[in-house]
N, C-alpha and C. Protein backbone atom coordinates (compact mmCIF):
# COMPACT_ATOMS: atom_id res chain seq x y z
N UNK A 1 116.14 195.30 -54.02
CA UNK A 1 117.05 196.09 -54.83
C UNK A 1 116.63 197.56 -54.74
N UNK A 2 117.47 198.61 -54.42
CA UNK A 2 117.60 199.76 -54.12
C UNK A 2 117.09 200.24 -55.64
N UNK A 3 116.38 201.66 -55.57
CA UNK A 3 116.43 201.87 -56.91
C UNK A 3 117.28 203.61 -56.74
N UNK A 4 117.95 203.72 -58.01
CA UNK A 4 118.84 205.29 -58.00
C UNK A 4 117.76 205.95 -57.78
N UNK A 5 118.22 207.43 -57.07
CA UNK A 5 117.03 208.56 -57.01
C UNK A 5 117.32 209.00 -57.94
N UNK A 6 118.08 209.10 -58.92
CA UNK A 6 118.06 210.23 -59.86
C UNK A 6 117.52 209.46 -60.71
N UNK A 7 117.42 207.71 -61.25
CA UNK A 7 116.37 207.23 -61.70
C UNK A 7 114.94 207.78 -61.31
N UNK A 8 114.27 207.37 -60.46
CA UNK A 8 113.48 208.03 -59.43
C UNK A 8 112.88 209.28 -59.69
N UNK A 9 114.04 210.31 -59.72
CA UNK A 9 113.38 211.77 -60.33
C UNK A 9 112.83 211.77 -61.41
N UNK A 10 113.69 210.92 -62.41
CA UNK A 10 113.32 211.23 -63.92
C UNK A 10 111.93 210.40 -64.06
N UNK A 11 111.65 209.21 -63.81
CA UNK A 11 110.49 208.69 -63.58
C UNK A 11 109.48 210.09 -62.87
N UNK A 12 109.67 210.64 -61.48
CA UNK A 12 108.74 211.63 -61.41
C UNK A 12 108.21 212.30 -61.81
N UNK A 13 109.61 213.49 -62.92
CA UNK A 13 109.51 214.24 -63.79
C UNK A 13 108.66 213.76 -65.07
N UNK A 14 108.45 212.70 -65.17
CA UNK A 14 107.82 212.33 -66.44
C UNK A 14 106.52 212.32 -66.25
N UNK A 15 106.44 211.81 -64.78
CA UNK A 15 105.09 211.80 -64.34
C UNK A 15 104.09 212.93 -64.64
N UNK A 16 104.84 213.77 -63.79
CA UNK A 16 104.25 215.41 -63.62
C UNK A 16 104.13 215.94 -65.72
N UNK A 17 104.99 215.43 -66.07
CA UNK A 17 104.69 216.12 -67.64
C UNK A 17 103.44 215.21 -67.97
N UNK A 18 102.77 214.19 -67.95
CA UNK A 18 101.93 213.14 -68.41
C UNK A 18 100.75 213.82 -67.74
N UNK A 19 101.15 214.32 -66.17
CA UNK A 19 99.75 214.53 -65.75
C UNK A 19 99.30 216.30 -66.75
N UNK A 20 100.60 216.73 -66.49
CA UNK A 20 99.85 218.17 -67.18
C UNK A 20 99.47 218.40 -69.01
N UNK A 21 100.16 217.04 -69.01
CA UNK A 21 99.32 216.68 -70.81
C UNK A 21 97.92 216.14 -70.55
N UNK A 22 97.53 215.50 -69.63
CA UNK A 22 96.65 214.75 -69.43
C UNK A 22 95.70 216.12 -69.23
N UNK A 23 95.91 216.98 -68.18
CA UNK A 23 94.65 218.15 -67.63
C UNK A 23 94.57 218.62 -68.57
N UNK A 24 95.60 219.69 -69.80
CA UNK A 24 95.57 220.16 -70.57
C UNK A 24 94.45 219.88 -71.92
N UNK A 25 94.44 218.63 -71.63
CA UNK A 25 93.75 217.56 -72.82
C UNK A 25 92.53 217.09 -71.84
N UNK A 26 91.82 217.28 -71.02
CA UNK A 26 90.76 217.15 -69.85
C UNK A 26 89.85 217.09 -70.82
N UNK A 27 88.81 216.01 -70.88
CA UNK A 27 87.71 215.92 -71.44
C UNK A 27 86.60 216.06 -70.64
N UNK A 28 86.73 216.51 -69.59
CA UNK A 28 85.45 216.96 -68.32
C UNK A 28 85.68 216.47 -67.27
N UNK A 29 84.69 216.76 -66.00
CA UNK A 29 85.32 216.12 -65.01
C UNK A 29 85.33 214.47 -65.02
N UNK A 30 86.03 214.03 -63.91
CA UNK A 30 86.48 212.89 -63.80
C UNK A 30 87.29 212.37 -65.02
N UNK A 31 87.69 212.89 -66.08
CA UNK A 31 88.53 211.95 -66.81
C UNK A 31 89.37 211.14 -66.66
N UNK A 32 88.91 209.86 -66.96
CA UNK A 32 90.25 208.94 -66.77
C UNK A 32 91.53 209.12 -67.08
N UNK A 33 91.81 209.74 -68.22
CA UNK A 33 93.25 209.90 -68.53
C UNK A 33 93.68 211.07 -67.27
N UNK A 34 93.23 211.85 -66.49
CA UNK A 34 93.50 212.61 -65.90
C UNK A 34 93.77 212.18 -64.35
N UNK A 35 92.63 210.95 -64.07
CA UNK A 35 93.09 210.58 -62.94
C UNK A 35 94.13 209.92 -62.83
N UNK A 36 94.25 208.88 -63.66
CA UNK A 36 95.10 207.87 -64.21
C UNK A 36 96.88 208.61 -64.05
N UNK A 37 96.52 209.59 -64.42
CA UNK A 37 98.11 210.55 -64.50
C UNK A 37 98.28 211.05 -62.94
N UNK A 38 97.12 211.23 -62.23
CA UNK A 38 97.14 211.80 -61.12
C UNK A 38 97.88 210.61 -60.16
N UNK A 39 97.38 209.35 -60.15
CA UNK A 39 97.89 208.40 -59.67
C UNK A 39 99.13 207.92 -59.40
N UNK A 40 99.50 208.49 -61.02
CA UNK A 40 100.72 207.71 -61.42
C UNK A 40 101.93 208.66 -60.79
N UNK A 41 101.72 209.99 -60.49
CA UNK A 41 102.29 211.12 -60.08
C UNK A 41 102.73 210.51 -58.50
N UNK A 42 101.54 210.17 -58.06
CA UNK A 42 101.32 210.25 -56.46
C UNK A 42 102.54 208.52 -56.07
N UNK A 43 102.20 207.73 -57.12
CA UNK A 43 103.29 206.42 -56.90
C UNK A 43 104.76 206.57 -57.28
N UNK A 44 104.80 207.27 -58.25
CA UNK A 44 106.28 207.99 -58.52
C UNK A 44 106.85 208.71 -57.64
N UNK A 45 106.12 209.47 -56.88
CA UNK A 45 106.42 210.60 -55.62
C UNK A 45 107.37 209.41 -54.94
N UNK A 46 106.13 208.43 -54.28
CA UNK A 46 106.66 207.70 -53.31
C UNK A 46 107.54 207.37 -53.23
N UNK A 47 108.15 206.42 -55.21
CA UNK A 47 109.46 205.96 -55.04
C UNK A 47 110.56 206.45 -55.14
N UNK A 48 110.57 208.02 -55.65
CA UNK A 48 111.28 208.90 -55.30
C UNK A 48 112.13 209.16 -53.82
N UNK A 49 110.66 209.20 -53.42
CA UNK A 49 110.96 209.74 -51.75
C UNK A 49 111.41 208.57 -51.13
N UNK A 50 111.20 207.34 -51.31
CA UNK A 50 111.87 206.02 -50.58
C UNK A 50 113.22 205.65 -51.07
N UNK A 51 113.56 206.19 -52.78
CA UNK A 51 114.86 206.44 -53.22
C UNK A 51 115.50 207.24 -52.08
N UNK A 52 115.56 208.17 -52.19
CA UNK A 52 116.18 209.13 -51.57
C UNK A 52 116.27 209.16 -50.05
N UNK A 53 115.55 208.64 -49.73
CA UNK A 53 115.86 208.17 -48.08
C UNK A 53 116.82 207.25 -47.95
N UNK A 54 116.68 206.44 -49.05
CA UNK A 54 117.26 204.75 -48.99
C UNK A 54 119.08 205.20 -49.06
N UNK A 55 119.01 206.32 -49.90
CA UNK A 55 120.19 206.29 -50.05
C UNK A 55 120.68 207.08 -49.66
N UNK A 56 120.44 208.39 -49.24
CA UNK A 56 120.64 209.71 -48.61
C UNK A 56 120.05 209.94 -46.90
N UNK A 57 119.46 208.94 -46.74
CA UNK A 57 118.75 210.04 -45.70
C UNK A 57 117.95 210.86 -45.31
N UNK A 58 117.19 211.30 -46.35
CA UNK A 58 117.00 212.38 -47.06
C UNK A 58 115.38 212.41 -47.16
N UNK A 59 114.53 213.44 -46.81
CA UNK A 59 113.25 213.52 -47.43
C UNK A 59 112.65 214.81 -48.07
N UNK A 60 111.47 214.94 -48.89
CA UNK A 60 111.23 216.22 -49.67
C UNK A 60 110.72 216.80 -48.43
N UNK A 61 110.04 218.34 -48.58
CA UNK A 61 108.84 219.13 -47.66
C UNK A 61 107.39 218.45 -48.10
N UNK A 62 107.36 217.51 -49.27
CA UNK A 62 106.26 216.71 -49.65
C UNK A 62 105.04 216.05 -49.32
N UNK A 63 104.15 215.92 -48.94
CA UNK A 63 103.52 214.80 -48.82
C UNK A 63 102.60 214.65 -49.72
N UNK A 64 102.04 212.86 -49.86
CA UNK A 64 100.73 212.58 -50.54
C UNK A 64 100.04 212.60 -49.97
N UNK A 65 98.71 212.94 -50.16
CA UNK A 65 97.54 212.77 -49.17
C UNK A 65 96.79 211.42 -49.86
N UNK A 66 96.06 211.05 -49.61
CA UNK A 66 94.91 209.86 -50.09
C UNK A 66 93.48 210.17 -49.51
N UNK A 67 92.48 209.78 -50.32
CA UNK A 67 91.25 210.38 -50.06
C UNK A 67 91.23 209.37 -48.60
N UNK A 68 91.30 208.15 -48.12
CA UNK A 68 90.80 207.99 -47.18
C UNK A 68 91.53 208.78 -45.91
N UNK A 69 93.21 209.27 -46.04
CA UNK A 69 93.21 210.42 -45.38
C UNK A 69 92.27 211.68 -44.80
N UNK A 70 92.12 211.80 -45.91
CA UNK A 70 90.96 213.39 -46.50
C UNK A 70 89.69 212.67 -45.58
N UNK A 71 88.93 211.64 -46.05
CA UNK A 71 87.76 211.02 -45.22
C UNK A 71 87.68 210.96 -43.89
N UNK A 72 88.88 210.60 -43.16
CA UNK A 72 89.05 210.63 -41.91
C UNK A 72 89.17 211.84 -41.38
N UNK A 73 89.90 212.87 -41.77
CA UNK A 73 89.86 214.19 -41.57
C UNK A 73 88.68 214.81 -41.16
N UNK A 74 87.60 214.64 -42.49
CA UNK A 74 86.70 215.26 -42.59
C UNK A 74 85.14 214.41 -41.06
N UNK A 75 85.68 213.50 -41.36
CA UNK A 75 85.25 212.89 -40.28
C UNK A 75 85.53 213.10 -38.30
N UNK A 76 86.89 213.44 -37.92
CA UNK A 76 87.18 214.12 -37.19
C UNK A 76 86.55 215.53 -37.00
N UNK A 77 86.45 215.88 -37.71
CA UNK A 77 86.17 217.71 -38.28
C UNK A 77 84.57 217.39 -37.57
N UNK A 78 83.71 216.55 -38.57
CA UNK A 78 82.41 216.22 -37.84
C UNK A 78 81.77 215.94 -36.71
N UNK A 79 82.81 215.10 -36.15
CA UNK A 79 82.75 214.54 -34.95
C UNK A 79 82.97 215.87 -34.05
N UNK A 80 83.95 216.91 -34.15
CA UNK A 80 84.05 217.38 -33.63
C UNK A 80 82.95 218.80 -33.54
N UNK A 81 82.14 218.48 -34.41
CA UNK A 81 81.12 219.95 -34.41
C UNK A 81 80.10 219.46 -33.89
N UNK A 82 79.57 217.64 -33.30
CA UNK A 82 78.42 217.15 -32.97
C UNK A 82 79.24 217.10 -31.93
N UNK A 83 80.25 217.41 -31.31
CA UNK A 83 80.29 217.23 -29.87
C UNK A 83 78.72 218.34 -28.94
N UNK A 84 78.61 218.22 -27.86
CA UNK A 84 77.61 219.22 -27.02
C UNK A 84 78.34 218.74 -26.00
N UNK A 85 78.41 220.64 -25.71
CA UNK A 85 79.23 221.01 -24.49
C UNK A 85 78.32 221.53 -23.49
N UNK A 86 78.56 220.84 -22.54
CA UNK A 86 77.58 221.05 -21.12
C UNK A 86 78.28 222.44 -20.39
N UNK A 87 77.23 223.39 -19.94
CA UNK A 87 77.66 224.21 -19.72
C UNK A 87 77.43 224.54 -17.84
């Protein structure tokens, strides 16, 4: 079952208000209520963006990243400074 994007948005939009109640209200780093909102942002995105394809065609300039993204990155990045270049 397809879900509406403009369902979709409003779910997003709620998201994004939860997360910036959540930072606003930050009890130090790592707070759970803060990641917890961060999460919930990043899964709302998605079904947004799979709304809106589903039914439009359609995608944001958006992306999510995920730390094991970020890990691999940073891992490439490494790999690439222990290369030795024969001269």
């Amino acid at each position: 079952m397809s879900i509406d994007p403009r369902v979709a948005l409003q779910s997003l939009t709620a998201a994004l208000e939860e997360h910036l109640a959540a930072a606003s209200a930050r009890r130090g780093d790592g707070d759970p209520s803060v990641e917890a909102a961060f999460f919930a942002v990043a899964d709302a995105f998605e079904v947004y963006e799979d709304a809106l394809y589903e039914a439009y065609n359609e995608v944001t300039p958006l992306q999510v990243f995920d730390d094991e993204e970020d890990e691999e990155e940073d891992q490439e990045a490494d790999d690439e400074d222990l290369e030795i270049v024969e001269e």
